[in-house]
C-alpha atoms as a PDB file:
ATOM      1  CA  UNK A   1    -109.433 130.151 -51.764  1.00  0.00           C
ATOM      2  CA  UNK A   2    -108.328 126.785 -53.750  1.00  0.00           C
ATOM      3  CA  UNK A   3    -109.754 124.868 -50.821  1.00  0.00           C
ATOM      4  CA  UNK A   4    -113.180 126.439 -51.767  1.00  0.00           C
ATOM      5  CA  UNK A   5    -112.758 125.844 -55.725  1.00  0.00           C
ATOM      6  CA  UNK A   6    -111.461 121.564 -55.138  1.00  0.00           C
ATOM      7  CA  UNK A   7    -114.306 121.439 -52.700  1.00  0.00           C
ATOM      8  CA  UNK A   8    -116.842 122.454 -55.256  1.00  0.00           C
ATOM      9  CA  UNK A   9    -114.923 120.579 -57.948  1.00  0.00           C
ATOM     10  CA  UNK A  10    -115.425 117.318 -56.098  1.00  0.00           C
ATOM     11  CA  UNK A  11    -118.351 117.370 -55.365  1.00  0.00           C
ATOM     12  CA  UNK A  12    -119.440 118.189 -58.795  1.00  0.00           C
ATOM     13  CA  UNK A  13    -117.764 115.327 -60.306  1.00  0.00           C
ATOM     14  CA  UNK A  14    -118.826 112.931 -57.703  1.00  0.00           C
ATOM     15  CA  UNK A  15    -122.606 113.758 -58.065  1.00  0.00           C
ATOM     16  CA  UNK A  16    -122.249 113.527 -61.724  1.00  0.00           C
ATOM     17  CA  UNK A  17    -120.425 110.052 -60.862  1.00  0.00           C
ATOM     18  CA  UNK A  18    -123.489 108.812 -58.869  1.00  0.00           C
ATOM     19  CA  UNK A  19    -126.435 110.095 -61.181  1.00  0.00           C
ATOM     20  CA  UNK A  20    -124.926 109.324 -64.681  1.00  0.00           C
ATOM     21  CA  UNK A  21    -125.073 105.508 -64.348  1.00  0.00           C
ATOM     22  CA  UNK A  22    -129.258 105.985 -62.890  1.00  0.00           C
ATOM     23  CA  UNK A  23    -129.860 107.358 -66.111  1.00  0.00           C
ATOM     24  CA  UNK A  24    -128.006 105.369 -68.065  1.00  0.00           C
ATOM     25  CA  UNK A  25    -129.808 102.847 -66.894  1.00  0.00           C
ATOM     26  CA  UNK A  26    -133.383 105.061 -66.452  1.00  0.00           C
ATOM     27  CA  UNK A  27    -133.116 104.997 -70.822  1.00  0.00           C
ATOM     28  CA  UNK A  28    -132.348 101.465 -71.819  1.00  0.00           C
ATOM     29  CA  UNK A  29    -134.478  98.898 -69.867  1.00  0.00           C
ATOM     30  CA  UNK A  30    -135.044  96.893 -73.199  1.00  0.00           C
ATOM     31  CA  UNK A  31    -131.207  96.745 -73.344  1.00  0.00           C
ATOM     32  CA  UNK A  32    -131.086  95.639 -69.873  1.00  0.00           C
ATOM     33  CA  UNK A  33    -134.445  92.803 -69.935  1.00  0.00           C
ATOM     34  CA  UNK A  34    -132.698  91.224 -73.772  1.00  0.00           C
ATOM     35  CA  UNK A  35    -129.193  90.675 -71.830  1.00  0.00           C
ATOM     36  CA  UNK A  36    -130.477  89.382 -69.486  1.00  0.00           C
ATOM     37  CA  UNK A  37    -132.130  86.903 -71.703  1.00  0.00           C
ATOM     38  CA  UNK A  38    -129.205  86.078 -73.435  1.00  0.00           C
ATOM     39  CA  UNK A  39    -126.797  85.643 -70.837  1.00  0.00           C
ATOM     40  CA  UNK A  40    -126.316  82.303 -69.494  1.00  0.00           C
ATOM     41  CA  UNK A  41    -123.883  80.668 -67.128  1.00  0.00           C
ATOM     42  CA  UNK A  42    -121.605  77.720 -67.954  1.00  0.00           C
ATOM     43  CA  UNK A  43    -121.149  75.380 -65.098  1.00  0.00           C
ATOM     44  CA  UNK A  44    -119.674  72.214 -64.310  1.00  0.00           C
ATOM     45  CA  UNK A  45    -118.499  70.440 -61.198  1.00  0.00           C
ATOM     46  CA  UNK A  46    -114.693  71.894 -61.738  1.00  0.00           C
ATOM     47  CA  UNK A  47    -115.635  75.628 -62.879  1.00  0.00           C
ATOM     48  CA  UNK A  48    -118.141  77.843 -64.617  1.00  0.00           C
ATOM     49  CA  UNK A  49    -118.258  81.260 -66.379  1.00  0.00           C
ATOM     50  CA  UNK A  50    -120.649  82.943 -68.588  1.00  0.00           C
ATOM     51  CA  UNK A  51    -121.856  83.178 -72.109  1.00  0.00           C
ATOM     52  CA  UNK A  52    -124.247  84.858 -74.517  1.00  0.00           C
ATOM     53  CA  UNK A  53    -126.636  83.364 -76.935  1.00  0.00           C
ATOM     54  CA  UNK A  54    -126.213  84.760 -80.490  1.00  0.00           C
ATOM     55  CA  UNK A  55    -128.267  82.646 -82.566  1.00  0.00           C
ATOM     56  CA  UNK A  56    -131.790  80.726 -82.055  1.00  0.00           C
ATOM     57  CA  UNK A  57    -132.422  77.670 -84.769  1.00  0.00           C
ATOM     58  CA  UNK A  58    -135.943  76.006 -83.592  1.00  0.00           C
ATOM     59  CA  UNK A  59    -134.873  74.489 -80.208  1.00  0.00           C
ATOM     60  CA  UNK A  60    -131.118  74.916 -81.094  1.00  0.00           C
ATOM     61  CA  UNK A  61    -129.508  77.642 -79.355  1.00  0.00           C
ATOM     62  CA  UNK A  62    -125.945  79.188 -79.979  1.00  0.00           C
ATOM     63  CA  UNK A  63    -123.696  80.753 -77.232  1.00  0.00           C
ATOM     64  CA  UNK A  64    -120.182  82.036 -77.224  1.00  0.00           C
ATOM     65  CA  UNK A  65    -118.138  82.005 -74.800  1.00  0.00           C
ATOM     66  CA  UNK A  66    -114.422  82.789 -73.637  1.00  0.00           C
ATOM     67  CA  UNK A  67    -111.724  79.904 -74.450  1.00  0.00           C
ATOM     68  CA  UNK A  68    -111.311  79.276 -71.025  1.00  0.00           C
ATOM     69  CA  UNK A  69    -114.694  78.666 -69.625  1.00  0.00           C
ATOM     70  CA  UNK A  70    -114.271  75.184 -71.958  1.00  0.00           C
ATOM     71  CA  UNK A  71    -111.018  74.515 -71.908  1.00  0.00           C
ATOM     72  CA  UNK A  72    -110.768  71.058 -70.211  1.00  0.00           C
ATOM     73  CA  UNK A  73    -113.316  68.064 -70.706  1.00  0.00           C
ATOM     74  CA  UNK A  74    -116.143  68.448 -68.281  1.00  0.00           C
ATOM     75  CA  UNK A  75    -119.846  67.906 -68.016  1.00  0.00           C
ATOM     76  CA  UNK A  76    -120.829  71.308 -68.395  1.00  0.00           C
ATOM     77  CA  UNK A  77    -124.375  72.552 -68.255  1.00  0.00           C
ATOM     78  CA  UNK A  78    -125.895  75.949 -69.135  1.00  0.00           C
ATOM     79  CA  UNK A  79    -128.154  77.949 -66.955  1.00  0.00           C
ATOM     80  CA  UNK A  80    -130.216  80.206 -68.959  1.00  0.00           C
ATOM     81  CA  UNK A  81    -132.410  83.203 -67.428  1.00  0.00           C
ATOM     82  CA  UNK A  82    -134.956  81.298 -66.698  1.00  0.00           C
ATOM     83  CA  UNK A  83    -132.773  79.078 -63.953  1.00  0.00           C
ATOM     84  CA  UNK A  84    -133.348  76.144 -66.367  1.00  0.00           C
ATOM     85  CA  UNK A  85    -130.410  73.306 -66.755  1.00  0.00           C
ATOM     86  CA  UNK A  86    -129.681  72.024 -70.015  1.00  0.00           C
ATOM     87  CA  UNK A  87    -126.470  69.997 -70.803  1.00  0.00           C
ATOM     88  CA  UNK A  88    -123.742  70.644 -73.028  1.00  0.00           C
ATOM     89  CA  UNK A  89    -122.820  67.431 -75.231  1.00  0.00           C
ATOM     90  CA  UNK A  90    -119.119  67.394 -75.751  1.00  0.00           C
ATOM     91  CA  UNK A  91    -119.171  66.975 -79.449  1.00  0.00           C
ATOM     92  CA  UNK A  92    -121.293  69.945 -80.130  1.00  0.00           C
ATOM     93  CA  UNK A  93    -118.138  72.328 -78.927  1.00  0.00           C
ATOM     94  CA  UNK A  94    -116.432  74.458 -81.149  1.00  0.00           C
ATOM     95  CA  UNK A  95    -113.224  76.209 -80.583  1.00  0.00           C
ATOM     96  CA  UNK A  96    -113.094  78.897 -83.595  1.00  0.00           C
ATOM     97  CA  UNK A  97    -110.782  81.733 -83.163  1.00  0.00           C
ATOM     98  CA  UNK A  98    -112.372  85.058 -83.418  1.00  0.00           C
ATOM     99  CA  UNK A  99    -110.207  87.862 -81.438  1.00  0.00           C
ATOM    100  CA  UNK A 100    -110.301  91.015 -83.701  1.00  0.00           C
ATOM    101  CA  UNK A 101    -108.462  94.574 -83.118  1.00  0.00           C
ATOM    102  CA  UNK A 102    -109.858  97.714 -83.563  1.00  0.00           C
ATOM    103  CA  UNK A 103    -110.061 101.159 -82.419  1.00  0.00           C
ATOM    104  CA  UNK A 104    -111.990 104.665 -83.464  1.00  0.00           C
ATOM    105  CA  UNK A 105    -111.083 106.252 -86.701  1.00  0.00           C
ATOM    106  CA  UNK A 106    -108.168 108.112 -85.554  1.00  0.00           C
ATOM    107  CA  UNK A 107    -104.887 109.046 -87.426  1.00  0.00           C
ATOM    108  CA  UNK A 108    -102.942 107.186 -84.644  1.00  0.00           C
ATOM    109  CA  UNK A 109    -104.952 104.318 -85.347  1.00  0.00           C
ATOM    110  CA  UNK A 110    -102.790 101.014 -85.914  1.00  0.00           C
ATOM    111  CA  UNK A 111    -105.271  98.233 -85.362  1.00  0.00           C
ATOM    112  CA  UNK A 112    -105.170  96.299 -88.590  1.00  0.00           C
ATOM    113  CA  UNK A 113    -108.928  96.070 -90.761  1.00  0.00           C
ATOM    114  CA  UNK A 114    -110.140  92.517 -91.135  1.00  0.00           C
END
């Protein structure tokens, strides 16, 4: 009998593990079309990564990216959506720190507030 019960128990949670992300996706294609608009790659001849775009200024753009996607001196160009190639100029990088803890309100909460 408990063969019968962790049969139907699997395959329970694995359907609901195979449709849940379809609809997911099925309710948020706006979400899905504006990242992909705003995410852009970082390359250059020694590594690449990604980034986002958070701000639009005219023709300026802003993008953030992890520490180590710029860490050395490189010529490093950004692909946007679009498969266009624009470069980076070395002067316009920014290293600003920006790492921030939280967690749900929750008695056993210990992140500090900002």
């Amino acid at each position: 009998m408990k063969f019968n019960y962790l049969l139907t128990s699997t395959l329970i949670g694995t359907s609901i593990a195979f449709i849940q992300p379809q609809v997911a996706q099925a309710q948020s294609p706006r979400v899905n079309q504006v990242a992909k608009e705003i995410t852009v790659l970082v390359n250059s001849p020694n590594s690449n990564g990604s980034g986002v775009i958070i701000k639009k200024q005219g023709n300026n753009y802003t993008f953030i990216t992890a520490a180590h996607v710029l860490a050395r001196e490189d010529n490093y160009q950004i692909v946007s959506s679009d498969n266009q190639t624009y470069p980076i100029k070395p002067d316009s990088i920014k290293r600003i720190k920006g790492v921030q803890n939280f967690c749900p309100p929750q008695p056993e909460c210990d992140a500090p507030t900002p």
